[in-house]
C-alpha atoms as a PDB file:
ATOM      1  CA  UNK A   1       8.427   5.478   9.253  1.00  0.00           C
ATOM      2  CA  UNK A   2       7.419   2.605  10.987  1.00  0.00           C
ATOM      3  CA  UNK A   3       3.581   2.085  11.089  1.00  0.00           C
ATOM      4  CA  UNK A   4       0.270  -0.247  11.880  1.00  0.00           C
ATOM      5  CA  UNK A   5      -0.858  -0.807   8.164  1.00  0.00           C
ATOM      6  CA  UNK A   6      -4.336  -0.988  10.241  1.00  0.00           C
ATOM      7  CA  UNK A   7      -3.900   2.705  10.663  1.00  0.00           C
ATOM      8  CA  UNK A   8      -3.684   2.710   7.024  1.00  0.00           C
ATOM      9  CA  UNK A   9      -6.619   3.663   4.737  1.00  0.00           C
ATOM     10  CA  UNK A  10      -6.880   2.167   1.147  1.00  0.00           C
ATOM     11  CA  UNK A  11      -7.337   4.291  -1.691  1.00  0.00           C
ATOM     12  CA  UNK A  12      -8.041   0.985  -4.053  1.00  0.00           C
ATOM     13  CA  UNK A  13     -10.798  -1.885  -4.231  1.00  0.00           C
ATOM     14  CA  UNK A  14      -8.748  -4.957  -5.263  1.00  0.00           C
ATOM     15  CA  UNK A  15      -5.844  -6.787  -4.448  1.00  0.00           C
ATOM     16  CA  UNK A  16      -3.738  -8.987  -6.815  1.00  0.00           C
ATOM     17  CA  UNK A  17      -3.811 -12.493  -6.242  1.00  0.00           C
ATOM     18  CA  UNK A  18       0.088 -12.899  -7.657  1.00  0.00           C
ATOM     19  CA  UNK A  19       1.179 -10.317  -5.966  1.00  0.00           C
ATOM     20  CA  UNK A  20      -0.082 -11.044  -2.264  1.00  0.00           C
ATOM     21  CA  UNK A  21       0.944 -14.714  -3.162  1.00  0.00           C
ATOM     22  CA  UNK A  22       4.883 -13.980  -4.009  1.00  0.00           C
ATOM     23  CA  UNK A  23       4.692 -11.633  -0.765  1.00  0.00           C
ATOM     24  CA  UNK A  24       3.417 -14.800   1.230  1.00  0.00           C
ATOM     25  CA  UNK A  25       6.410 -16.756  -0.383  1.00  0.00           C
ATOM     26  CA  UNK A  26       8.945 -14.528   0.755  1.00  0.00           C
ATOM     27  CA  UNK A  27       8.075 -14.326   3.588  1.00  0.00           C
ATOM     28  CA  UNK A  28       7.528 -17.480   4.454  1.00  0.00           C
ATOM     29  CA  UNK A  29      10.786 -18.532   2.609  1.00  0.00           C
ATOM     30  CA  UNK A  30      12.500 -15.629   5.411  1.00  0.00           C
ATOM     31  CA  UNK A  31      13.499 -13.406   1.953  1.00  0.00           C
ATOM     32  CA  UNK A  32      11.761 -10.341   3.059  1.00  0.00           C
ATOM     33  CA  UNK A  33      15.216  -8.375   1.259  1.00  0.00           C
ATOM     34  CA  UNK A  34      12.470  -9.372  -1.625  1.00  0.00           C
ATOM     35  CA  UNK A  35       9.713  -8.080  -0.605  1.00  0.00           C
ATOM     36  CA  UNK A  36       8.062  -4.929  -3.087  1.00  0.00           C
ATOM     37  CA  UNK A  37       9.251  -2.008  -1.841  1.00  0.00           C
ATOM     38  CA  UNK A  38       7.935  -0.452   1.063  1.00  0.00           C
ATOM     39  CA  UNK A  39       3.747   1.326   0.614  1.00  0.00           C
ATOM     40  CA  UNK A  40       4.295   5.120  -0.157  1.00  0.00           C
ATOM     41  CA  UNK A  41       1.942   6.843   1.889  1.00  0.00           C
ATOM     42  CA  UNK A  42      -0.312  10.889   2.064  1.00  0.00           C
ATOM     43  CA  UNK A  43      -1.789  12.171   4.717  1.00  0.00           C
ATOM     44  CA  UNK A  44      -5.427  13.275   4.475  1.00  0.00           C
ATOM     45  CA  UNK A  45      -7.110  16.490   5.163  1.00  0.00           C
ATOM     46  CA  UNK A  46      -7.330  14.690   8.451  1.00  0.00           C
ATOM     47  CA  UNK A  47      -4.130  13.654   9.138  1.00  0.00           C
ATOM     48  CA  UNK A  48      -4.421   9.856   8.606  1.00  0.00           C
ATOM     49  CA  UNK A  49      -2.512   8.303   6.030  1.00  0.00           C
ATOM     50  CA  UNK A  50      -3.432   6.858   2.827  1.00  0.00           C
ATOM     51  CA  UNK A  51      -2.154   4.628   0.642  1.00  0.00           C
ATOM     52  CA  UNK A  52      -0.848   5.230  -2.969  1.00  0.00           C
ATOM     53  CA  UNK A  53       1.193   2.750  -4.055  1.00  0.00           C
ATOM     54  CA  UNK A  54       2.000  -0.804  -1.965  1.00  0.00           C
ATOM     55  CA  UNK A  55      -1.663  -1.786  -0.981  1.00  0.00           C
ATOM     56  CA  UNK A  56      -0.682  -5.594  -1.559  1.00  0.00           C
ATOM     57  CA  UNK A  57       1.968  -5.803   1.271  1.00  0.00           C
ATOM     58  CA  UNK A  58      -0.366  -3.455   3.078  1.00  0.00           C
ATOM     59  CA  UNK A  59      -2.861  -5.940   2.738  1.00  0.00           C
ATOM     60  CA  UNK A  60      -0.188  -9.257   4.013  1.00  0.00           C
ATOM     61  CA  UNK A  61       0.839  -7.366   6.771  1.00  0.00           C
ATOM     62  CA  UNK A  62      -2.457  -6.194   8.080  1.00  0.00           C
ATOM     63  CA  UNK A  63      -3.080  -9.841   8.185  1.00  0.00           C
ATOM     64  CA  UNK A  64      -0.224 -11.388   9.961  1.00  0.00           C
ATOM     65  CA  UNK A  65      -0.547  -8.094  12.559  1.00  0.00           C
ATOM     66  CA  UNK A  66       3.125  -6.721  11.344  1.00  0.00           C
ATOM     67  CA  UNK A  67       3.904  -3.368  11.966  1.00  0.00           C
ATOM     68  CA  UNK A  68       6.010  -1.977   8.668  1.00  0.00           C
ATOM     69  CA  UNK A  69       7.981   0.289   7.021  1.00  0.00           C
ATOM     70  CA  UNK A  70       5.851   2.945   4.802  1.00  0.00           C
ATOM     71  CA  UNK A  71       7.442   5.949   2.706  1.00  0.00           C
ATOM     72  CA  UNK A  72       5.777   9.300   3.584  1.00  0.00           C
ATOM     73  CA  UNK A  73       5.154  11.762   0.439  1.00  0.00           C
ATOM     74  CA  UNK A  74       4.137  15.155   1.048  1.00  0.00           C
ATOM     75  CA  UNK A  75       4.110  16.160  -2.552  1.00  0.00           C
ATOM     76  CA  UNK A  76       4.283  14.431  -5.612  1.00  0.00           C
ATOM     77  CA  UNK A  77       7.622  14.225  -6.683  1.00  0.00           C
ATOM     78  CA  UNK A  78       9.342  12.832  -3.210  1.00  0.00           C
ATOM     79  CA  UNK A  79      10.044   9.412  -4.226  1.00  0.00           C
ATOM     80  CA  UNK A  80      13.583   9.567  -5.684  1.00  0.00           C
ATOM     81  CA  UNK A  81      13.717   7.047  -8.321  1.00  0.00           C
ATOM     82  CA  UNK A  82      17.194   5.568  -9.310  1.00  0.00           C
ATOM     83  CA  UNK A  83      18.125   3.772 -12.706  1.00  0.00           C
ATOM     84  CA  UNK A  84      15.726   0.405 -12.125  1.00  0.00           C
ATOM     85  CA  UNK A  85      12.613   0.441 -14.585  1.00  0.00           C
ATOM     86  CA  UNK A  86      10.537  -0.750 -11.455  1.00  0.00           C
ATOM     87  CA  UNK A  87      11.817   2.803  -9.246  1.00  0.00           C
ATOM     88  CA  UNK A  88      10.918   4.696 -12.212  1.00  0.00           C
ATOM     89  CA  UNK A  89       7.627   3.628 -12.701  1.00  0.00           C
ATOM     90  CA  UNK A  90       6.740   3.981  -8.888  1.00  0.00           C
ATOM     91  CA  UNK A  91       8.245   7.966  -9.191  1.00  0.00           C
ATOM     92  CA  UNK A  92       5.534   8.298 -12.060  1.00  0.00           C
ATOM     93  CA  UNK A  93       2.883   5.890 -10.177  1.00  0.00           C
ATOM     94  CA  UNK A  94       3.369   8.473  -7.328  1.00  0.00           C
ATOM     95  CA  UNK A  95       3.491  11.759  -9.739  1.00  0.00           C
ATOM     96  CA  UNK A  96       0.072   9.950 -11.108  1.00  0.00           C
ATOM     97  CA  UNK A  97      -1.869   9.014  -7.890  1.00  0.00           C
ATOM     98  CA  UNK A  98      -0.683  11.408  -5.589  1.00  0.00           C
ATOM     99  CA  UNK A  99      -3.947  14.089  -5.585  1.00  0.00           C
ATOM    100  CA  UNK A 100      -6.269  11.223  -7.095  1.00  0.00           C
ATOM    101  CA  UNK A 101      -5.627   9.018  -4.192  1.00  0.00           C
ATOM    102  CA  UNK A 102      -7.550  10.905  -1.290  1.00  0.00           C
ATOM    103  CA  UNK A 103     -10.480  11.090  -4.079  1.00  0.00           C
ATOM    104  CA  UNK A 104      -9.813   7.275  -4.438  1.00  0.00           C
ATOM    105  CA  UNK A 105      -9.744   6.741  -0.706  1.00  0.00           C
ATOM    106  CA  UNK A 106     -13.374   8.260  -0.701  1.00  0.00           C
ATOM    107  CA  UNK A 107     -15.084   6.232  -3.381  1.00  0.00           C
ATOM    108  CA  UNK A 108     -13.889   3.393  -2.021  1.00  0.00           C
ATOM    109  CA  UNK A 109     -14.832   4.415   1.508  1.00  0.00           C
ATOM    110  CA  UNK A 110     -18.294   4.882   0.041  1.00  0.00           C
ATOM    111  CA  UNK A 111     -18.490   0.906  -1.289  1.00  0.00           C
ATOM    112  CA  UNK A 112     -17.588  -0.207   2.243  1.00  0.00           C
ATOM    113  CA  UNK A 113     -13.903  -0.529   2.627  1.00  0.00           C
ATOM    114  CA  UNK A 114     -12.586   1.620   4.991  1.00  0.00           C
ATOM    115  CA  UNK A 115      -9.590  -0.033   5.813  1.00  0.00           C
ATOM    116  CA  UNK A 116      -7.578  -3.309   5.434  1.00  0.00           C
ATOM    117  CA  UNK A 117      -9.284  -5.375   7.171  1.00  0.00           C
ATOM    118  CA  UNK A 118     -12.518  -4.435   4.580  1.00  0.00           C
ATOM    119  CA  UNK A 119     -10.119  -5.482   1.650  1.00  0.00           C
ATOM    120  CA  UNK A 120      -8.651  -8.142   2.793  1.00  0.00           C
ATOM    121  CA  UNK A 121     -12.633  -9.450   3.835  1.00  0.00           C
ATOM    122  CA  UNK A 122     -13.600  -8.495  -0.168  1.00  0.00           C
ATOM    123  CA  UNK A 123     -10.684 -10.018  -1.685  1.00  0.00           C
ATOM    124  CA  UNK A 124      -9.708 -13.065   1.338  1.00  0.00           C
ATOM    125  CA  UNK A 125      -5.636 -13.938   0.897  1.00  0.00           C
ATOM    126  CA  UNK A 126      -6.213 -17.435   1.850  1.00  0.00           C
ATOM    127  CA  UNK A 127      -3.567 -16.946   4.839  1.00  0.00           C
END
């Protein structure tokens, strides 16, 4: 599904420096076939949607005002992992975070950062 990541609500408090740099490199460098995979994303008791896994790219694309890709998950085994070590340990990142992320969503809610804009102003990506 193809969404506004500023419709997107974080369920985490930091961003990784590395991570949101290599994003920046691909795309930059036009190799977006290596970008992470796309955010898996829940909806709330209130039907917005909230990130588990992919807050990084989120983050990159909130800032250069991309629309992108996100992978809906209604329960917590719907990401199909194949044989890579990386899909596998998103299918148990997912099995992990999938009820603890609307809790997660809250707290962080609570310190101020209700969306991507709020992380990206805690934790600036230099773009």
């Amino acid at each position: 599904m193809n969404i506004n990541p500023k419709k997107l609500l974080p369920s985490q408090d930091f961003l990784k420096p590395g991570t949101i740099a290599y994003i920046k490199t691909c795309i930059n460098e036009g190799k977006e076939d290596e970008l992470p995979p796309d955010p898996i994303v829940r909806k709330n008791g209130e039907g917005l949607y909230v990130v588990i896994d992919g807050h990084n790219l989120a983050a990159v694309m909130t800032r250069l005002g991309r629309t992108m890709e996100v992978v809906e998950a209604t329960t917590s085994g719907d990401y199909a992992a194949n044989e890579s070590q990386a899909s596998q340990t998103r299918a148990a990142e997912l099995r992990k975070k999938f009820d603890s992320c609307l809790e997660e969503q809250q707290r962080v809610a609570l310190q101020g950062i209700r969306s991507f804009n709020d992380l990206l102003e805690k934790y600036p990506t230099n773009s």
